[in-house]
N, C-alpha and C. Protein backbone atom coordinates (compact mmCIF):
# COMPACT_ATOMS: atom_id res chain seq x y z
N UNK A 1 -79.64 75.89 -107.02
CA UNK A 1 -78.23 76.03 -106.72
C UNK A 1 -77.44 75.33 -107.83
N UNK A 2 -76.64 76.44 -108.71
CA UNK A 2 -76.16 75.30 -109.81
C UNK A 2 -74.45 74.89 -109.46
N UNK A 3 -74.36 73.71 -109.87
CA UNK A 3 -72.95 73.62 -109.38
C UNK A 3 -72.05 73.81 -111.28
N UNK A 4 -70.75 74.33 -110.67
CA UNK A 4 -69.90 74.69 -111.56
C UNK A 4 -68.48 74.38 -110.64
N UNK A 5 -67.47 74.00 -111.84
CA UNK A 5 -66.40 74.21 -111.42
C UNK A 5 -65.52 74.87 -112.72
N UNK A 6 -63.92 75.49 -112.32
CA UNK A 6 -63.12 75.50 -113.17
C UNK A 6 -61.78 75.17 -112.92
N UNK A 7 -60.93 74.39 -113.81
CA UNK A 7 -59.67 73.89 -113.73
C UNK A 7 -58.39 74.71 -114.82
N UNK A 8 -57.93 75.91 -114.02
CA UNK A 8 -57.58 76.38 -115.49
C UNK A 8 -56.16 76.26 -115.77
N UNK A 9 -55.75 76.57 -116.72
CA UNK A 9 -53.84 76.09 -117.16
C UNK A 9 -52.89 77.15 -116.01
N UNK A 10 -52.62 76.51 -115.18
CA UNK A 10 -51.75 77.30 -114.08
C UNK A 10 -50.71 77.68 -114.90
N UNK A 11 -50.06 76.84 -115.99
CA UNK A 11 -48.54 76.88 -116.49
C UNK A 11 -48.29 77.62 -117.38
N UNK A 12 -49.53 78.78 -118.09
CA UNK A 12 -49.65 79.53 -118.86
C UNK A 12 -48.62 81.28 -118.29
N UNK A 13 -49.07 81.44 -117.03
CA UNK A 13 -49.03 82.28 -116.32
C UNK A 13 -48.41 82.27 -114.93
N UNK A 14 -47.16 82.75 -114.06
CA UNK A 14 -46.33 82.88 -113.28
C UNK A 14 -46.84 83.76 -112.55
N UNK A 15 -47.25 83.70 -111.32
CA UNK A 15 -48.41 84.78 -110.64
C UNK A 15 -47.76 84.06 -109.01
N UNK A 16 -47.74 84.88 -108.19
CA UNK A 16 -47.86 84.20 -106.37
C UNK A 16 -48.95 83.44 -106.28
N UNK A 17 -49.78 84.13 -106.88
CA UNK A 17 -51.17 83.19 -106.45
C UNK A 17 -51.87 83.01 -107.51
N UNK A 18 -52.43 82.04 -107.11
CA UNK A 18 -53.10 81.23 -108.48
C UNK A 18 -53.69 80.23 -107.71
N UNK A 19 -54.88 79.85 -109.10
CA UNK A 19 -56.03 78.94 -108.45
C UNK A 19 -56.41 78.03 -109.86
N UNK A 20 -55.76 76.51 -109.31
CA UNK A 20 -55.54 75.55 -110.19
C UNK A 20 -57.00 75.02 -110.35
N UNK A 21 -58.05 75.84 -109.12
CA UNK A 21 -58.92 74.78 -109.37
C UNK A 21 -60.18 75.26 -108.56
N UNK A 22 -61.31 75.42 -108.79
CA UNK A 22 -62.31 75.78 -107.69
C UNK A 22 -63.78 75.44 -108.27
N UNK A 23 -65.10 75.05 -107.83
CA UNK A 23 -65.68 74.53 -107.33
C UNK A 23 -66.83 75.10 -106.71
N UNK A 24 -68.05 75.07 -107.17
CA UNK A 24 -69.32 75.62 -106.45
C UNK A 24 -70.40 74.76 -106.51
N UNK A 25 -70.88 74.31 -105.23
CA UNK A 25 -72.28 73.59 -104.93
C UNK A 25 -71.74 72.18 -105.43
N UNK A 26 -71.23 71.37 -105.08
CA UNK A 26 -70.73 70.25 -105.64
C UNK A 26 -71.17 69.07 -104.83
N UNK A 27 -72.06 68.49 -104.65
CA UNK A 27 -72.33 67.46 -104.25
C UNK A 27 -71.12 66.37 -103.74
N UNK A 28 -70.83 66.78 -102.22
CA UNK A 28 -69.19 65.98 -102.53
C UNK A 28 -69.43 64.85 -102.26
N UNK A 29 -68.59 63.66 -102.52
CA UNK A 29 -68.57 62.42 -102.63
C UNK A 29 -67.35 62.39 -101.40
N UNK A 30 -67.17 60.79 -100.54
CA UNK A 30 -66.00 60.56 -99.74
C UNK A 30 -64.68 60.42 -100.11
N UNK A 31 -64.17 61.20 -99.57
CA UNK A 31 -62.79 61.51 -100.04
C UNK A 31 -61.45 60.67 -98.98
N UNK A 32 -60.32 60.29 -100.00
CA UNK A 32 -59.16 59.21 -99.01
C UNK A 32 -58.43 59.61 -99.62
N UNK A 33 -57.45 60.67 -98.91
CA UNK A 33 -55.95 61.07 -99.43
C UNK A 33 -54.95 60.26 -98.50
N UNK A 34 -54.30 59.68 -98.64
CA UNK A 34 -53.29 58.97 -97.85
C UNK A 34 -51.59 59.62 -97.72
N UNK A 35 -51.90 60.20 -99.11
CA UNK A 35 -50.51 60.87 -98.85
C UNK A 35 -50.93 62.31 -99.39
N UNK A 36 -51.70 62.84 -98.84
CA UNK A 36 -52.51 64.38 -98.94
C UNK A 36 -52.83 64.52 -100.22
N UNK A 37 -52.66 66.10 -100.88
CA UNK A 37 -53.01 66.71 -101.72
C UNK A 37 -52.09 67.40 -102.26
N UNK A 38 -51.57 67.62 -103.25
CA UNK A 38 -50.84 68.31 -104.29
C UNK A 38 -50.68 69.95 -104.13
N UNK A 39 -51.81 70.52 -103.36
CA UNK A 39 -52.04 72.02 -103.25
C UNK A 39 -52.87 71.94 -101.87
N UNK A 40 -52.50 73.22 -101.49
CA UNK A 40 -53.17 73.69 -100.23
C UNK A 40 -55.05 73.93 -100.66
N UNK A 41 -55.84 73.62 -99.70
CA UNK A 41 -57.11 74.07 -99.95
C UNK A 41 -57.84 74.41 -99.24
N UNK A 42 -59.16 75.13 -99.52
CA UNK A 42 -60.22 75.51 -98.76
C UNK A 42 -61.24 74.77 -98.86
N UNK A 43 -62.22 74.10 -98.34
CA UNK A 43 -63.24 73.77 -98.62
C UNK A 43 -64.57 74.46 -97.57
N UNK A 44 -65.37 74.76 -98.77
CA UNK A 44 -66.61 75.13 -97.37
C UNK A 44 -68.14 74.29 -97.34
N UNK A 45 -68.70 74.54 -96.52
CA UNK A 45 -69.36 72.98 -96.29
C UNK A 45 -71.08 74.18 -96.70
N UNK A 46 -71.44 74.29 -97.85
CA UNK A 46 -72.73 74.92 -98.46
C UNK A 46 -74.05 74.08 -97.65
N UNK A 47 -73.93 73.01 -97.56
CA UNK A 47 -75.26 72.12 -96.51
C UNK A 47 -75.03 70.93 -96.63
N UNK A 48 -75.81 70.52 -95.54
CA UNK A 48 -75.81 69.49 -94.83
C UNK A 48 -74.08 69.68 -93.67
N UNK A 49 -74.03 68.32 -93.18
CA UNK A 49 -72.78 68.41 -92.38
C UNK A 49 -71.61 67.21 -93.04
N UNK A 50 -70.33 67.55 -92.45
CA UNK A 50 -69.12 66.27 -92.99
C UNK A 50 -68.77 66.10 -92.16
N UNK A 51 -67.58 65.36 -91.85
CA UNK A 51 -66.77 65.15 -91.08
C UNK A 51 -65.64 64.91 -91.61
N UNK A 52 -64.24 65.66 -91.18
CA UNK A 52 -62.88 65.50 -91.51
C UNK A 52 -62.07 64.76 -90.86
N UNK A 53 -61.32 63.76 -91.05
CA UNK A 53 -59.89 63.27 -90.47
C UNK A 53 -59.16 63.52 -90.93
N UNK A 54 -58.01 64.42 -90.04
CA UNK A 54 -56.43 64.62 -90.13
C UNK A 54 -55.65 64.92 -88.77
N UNK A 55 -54.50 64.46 -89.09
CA UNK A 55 -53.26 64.87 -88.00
C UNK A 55 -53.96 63.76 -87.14
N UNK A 56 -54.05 62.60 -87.01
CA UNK A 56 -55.18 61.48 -86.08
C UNK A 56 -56.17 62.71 -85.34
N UNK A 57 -57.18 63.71 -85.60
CA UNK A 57 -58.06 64.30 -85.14
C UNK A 57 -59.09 64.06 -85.94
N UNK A 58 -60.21 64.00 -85.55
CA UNK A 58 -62.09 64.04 -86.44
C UNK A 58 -62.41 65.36 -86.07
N UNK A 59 -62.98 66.26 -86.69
CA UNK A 59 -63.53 67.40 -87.02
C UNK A 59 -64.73 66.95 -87.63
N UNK A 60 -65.89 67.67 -86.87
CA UNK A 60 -66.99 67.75 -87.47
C UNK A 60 -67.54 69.24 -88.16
N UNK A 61 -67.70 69.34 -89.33
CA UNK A 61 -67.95 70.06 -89.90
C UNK A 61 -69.67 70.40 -90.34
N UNK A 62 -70.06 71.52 -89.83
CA UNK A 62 -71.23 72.29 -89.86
C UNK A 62 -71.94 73.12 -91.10
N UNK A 63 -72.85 72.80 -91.94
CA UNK A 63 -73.32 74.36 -92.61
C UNK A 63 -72.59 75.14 -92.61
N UNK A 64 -72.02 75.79 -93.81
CA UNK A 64 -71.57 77.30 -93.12
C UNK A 64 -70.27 77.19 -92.48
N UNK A 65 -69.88 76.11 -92.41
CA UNK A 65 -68.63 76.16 -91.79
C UNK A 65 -67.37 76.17 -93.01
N UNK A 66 -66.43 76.25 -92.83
CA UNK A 66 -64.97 76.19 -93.49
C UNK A 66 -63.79 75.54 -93.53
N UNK A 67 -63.24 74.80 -93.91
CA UNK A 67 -61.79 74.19 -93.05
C UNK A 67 -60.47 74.28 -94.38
N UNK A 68 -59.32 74.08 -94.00
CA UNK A 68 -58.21 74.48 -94.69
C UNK A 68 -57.28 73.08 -94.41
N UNK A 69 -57.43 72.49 -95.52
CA UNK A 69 -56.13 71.10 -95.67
C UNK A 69 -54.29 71.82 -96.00
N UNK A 70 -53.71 71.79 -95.48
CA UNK A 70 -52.45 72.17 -95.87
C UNK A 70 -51.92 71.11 -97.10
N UNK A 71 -50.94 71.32 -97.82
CA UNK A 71 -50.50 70.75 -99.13
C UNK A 71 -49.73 68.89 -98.42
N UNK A 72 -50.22 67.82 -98.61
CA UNK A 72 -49.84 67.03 -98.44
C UNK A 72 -49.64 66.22 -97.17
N UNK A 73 -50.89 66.85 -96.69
CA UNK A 73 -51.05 66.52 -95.11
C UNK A 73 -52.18 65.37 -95.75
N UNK A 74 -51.84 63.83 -94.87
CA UNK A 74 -53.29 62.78 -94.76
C UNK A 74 -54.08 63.34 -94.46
N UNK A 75 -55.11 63.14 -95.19
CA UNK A 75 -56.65 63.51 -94.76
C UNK A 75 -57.90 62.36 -95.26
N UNK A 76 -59.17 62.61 -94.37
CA UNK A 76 -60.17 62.17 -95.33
C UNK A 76 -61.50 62.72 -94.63
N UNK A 77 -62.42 62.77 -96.12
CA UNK A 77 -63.42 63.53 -95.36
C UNK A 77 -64.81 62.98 -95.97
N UNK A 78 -65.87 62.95 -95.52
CA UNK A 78 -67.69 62.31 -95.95
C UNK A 78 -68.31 63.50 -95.06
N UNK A 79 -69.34 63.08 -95.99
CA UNK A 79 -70.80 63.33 -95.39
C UNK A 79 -71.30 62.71 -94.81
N UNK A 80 -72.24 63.31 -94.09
CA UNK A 80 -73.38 62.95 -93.09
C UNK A 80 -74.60 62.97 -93.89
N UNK A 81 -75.08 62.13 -94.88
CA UNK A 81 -75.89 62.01 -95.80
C UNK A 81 -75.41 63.43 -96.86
N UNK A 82 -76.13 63.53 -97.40
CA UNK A 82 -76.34 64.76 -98.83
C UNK A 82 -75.53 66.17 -98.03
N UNK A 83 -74.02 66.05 -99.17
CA UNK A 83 -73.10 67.13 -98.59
C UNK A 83 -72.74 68.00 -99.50
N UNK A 84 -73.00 68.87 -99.64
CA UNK A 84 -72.53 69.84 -100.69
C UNK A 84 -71.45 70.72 -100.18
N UNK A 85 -70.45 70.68 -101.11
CA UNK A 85 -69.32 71.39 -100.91
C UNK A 85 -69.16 72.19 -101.79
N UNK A 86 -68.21 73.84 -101.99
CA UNK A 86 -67.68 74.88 -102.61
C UNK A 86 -66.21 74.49 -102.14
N UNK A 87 -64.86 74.46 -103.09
CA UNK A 87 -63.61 74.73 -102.76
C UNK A 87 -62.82 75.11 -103.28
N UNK A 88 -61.51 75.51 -103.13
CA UNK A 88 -61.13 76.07 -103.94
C UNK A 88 -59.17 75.59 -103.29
N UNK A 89 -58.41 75.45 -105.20
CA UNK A 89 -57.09 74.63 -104.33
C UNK A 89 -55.62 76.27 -104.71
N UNK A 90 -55.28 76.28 -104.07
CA UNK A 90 -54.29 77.56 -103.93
C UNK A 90 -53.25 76.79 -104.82
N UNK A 91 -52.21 77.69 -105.15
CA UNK A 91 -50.96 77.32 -105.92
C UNK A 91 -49.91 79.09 -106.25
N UNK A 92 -48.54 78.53 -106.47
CA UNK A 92 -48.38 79.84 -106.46
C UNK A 92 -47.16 80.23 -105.23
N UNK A 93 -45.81 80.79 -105.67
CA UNK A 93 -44.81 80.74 -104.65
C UNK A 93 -45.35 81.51 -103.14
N UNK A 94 -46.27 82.56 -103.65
CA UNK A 94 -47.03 83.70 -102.64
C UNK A 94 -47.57 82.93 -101.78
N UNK A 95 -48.40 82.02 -102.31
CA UNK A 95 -49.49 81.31 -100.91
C UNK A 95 -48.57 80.48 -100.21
N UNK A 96 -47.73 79.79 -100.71
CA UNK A 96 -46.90 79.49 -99.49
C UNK A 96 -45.91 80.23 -98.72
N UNK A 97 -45.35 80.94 -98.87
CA UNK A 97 -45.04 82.03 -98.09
C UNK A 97 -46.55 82.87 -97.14
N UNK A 98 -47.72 83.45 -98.03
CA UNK A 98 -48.48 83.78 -97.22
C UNK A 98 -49.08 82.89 -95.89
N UNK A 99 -49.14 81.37 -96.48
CA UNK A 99 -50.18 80.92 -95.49
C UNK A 99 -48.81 80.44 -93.93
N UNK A 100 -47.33 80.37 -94.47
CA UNK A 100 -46.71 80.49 -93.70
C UNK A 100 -46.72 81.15 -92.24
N UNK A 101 -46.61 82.57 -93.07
CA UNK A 101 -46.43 83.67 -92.41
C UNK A 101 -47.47 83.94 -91.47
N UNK A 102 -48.90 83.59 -92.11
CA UNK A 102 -50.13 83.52 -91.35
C UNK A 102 -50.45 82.48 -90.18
N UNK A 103 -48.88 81.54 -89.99
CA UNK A 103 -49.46 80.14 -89.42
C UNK A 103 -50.62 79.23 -89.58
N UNK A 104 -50.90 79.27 -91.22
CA UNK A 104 -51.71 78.65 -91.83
C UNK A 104 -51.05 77.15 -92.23
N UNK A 105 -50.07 76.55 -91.18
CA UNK A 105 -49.63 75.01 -91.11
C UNK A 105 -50.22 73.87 -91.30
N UNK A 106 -51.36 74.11 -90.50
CA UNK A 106 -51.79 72.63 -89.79
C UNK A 106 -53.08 72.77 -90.59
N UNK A 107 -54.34 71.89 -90.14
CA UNK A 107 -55.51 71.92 -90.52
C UNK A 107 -56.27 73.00 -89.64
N UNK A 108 -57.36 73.57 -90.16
CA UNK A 108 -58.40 74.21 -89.22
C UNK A 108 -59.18 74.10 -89.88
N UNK A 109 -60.14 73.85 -88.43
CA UNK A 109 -61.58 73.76 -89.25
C UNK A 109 -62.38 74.98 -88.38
N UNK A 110 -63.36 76.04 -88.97
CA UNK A 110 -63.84 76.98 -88.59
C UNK A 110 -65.48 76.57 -88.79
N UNK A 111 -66.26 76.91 -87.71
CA UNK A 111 -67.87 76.18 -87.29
C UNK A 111 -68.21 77.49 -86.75
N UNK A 112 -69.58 77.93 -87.19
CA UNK A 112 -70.10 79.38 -86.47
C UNK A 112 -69.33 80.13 -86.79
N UNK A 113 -68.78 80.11 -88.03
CA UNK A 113 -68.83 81.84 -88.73
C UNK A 113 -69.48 82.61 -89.60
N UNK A 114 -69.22 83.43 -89.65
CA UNK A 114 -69.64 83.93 -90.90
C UNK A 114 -69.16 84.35 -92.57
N UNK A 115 -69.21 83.49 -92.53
CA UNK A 115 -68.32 82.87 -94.15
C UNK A 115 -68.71 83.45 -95.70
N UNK A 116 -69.86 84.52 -95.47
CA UNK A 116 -70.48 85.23 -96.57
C UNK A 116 -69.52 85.87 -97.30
N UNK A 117 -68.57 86.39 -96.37
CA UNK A 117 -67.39 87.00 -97.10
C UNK A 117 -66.39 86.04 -98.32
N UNK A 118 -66.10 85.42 -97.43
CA UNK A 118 -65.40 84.09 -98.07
C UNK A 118 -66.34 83.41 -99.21
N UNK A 119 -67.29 83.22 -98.91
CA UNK A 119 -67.99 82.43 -99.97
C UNK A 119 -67.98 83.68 -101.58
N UNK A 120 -68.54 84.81 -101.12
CA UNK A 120 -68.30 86.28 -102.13
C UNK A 120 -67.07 86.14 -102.69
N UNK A 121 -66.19 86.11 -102.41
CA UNK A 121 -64.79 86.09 -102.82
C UNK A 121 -64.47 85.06 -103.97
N UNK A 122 -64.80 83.47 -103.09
CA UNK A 122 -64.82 82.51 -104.11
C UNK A 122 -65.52 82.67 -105.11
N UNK A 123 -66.57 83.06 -105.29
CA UNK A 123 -67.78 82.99 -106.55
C UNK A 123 -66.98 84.41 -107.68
N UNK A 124 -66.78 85.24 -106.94
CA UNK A 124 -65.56 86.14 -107.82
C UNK A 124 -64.80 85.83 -108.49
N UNK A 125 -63.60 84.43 -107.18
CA UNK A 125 -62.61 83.92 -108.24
C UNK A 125 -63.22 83.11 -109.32
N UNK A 126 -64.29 82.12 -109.23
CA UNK A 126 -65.01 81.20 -110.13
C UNK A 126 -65.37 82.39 -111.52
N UNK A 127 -65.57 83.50 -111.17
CA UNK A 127 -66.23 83.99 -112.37
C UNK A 127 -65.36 85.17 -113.07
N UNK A 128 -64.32 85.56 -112.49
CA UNK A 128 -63.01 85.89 -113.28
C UNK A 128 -62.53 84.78 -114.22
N UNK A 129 -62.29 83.63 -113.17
CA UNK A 129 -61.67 82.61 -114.13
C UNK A 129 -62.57 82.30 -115.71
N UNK A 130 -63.86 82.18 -115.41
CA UNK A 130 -64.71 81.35 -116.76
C UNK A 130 -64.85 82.56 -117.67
N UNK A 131 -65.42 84.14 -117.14
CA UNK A 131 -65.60 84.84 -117.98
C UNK A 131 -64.47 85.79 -119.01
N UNK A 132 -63.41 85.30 -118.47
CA UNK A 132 -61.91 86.42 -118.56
C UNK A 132 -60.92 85.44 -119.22
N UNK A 133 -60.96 84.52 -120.41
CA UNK A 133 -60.16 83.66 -120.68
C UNK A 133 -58.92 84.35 -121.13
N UNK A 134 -58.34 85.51 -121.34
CA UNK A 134 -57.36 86.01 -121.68
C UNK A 134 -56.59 86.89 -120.10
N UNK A 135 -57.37 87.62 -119.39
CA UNK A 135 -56.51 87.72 -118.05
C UNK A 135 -57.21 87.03 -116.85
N UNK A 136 -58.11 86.50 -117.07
CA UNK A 136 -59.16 85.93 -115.55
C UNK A 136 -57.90 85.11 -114.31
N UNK A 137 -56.91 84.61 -114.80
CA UNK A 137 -55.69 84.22 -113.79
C UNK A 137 -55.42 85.40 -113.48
N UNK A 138 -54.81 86.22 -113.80
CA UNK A 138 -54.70 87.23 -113.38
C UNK A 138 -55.16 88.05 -112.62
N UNK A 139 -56.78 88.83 -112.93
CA UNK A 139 -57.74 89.13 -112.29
C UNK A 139 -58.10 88.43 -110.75
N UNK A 140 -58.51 86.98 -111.14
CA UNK A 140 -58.32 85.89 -109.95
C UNK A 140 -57.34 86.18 -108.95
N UNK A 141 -56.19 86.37 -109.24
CA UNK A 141 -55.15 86.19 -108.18
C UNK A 141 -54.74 87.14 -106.80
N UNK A 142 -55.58 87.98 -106.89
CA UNK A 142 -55.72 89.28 -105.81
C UNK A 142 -57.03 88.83 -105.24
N UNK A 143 -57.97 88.34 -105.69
CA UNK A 143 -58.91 87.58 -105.05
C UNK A 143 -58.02 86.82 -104.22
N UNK A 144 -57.60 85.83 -104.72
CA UNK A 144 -57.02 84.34 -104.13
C UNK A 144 -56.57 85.16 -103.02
N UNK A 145 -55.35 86.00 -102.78
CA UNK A 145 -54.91 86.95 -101.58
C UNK A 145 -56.18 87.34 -100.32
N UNK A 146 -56.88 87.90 -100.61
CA UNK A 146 -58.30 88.35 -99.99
C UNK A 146 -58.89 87.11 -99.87
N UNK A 147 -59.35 86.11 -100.33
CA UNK A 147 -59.49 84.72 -99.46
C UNK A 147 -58.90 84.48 -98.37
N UNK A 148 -57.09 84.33 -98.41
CA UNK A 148 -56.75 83.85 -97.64
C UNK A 148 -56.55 84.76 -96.36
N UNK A 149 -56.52 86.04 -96.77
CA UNK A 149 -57.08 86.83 -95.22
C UNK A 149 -57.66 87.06 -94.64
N UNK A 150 -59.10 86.75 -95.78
CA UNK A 150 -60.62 86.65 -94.84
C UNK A 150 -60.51 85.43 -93.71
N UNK A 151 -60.26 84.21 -94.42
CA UNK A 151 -59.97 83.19 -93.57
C UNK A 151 -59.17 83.48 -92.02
N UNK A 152 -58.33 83.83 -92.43
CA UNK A 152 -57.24 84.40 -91.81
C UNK A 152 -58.31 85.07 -90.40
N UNK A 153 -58.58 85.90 -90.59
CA UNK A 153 -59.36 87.20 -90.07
C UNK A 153 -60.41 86.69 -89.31
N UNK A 154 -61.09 85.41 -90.13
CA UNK A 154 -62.46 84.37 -89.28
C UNK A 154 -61.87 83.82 -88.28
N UNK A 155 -60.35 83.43 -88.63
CA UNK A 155 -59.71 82.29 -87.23
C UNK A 155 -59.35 82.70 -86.39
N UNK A 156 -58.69 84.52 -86.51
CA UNK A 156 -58.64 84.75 -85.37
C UNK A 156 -59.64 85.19 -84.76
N UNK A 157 -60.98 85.77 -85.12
CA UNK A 157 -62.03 86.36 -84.68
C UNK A 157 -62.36 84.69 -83.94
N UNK A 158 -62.71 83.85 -84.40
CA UNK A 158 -62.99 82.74 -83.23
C UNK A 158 -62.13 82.50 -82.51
N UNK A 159 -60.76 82.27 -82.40
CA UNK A 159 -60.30 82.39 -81.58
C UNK A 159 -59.89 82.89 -80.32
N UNK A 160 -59.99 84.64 -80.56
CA UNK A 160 -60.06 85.94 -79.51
C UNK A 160 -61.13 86.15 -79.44
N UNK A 161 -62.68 86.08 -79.27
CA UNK A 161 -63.50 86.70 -79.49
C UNK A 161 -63.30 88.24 -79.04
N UNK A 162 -64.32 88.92 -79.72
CA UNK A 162 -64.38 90.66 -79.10
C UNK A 162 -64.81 90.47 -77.85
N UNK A 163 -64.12 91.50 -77.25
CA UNK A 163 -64.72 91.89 -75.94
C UNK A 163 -65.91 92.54 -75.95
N UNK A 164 -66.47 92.74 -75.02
CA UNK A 164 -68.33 92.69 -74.98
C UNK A 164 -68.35 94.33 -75.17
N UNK A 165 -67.34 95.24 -74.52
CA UNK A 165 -67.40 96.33 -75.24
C UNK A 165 -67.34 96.78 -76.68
N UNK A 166 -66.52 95.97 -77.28
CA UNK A 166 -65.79 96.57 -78.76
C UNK A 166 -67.54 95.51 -79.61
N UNK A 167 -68.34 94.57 -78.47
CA UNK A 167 -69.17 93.93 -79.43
C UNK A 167 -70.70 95.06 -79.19
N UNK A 168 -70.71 95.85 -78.31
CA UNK A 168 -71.51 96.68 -78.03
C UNK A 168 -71.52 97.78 -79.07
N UNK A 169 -70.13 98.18 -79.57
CA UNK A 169 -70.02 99.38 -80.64
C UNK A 169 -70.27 98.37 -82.11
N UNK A 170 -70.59 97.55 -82.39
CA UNK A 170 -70.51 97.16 -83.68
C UNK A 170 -72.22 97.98 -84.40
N UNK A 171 -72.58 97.63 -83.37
CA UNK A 171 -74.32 98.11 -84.25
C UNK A 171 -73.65 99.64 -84.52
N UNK A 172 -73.42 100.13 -83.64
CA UNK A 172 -73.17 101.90 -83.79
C UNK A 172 -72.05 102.22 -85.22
N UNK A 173 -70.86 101.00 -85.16
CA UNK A 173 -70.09 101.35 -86.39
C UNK A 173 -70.95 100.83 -87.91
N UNK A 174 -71.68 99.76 -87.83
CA UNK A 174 -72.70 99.73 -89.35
C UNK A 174 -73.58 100.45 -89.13
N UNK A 175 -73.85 101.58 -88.25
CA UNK A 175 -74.70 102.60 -88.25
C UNK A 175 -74.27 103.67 -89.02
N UNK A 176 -73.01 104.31 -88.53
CA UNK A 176 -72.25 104.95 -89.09
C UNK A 176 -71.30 104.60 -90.55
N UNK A 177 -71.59 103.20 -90.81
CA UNK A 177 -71.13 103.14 -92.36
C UNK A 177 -72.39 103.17 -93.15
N UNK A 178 -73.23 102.96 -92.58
CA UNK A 178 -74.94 103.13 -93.54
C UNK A 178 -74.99 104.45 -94.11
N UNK A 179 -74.61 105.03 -93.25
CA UNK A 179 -75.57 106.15 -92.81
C UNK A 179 -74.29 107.64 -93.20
N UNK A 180 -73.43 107.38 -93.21
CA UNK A 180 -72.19 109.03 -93.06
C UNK A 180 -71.37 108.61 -94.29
């Protein structure tokens, strides 16, 4: 698992969305924001487990799980021994208006999903950005969009779950996308 990150010149380029900064397989270290973070973010938890404090709440964070710091909210977050993290920090007049609009306010933390999507996405934006030094912001930034709706899309799926009918047709609809 190799870890990489990239930090690229946001101020080059005027875009809604943009990504000052992202992050793969990173061995995270304990983190103490007291007066938050500069940019909204994602972080996803690649293995082992963490634990988050914000808003006076602890969140325990799972494998596989996901959570979203809003821009300048206290936080702090560790591992539970050997924690590897992927993240990625938003920027950009769009994402705040989007994550608005989405009621993407507060913190969430998402446990038992399925985050393959999300994780695909990020490794996209990571590799627009390094391989594309003349438009990779660019390229990146319709990614960054499709992040934040996958997310989007995971919170409400845990939240509403499907009803046991609409979860009965799922085999039959990846049947019918295999297959027609």
């Amino acid at each position: 698992m190799k870890s990489e990150a990239v930090f690229p010149n946001i101020g080059k380029v005027k875009l809604p969305f943009q990504t000052p900064a992202v992050g793969l397989n990173k061995e995270q270290c304990p983190i103490v924001r007291e007066n938050g973070y500069g940019f909204p973010q994602f972080i996803f938890c690649m293995e082992g487990e963490g634990v988050l404090e914000t808003e006076g709440k602890t969140f325990e964070i799972q494998e596989g799980g996901i959570f979203f710091l809003p821009e300048g909210r206290e936080h702090r977050y560790h591992g539970k021994g050997r924690w590897v993290t992927s993240w990625i920090h938003l920027a950009g007049d769009g994402v705040k208006q989007a994550l608005e609009c989405l009621g993407l306010v507060d913190a969430v933390v998402l446990n038992g999903v399925d985050s393959s999507r999300c994780e695909r996405i990020l490794r996209q934006i990571l590799t627009e950005l390094k391989t594309d030094r003349l438009h990779g912001m660019e390229r990146s930034s319709s990614h960054l969009y499709e992040l934040i709706m996958e997310f989007y899309m995971l919170q409400n799926d845990q939240m509403q779950p499907q009803s046991k009918g609409m979860q009965r047709l799922l085999p039959l609809l990846d049947y019918i996308d295999e297959h027609i």
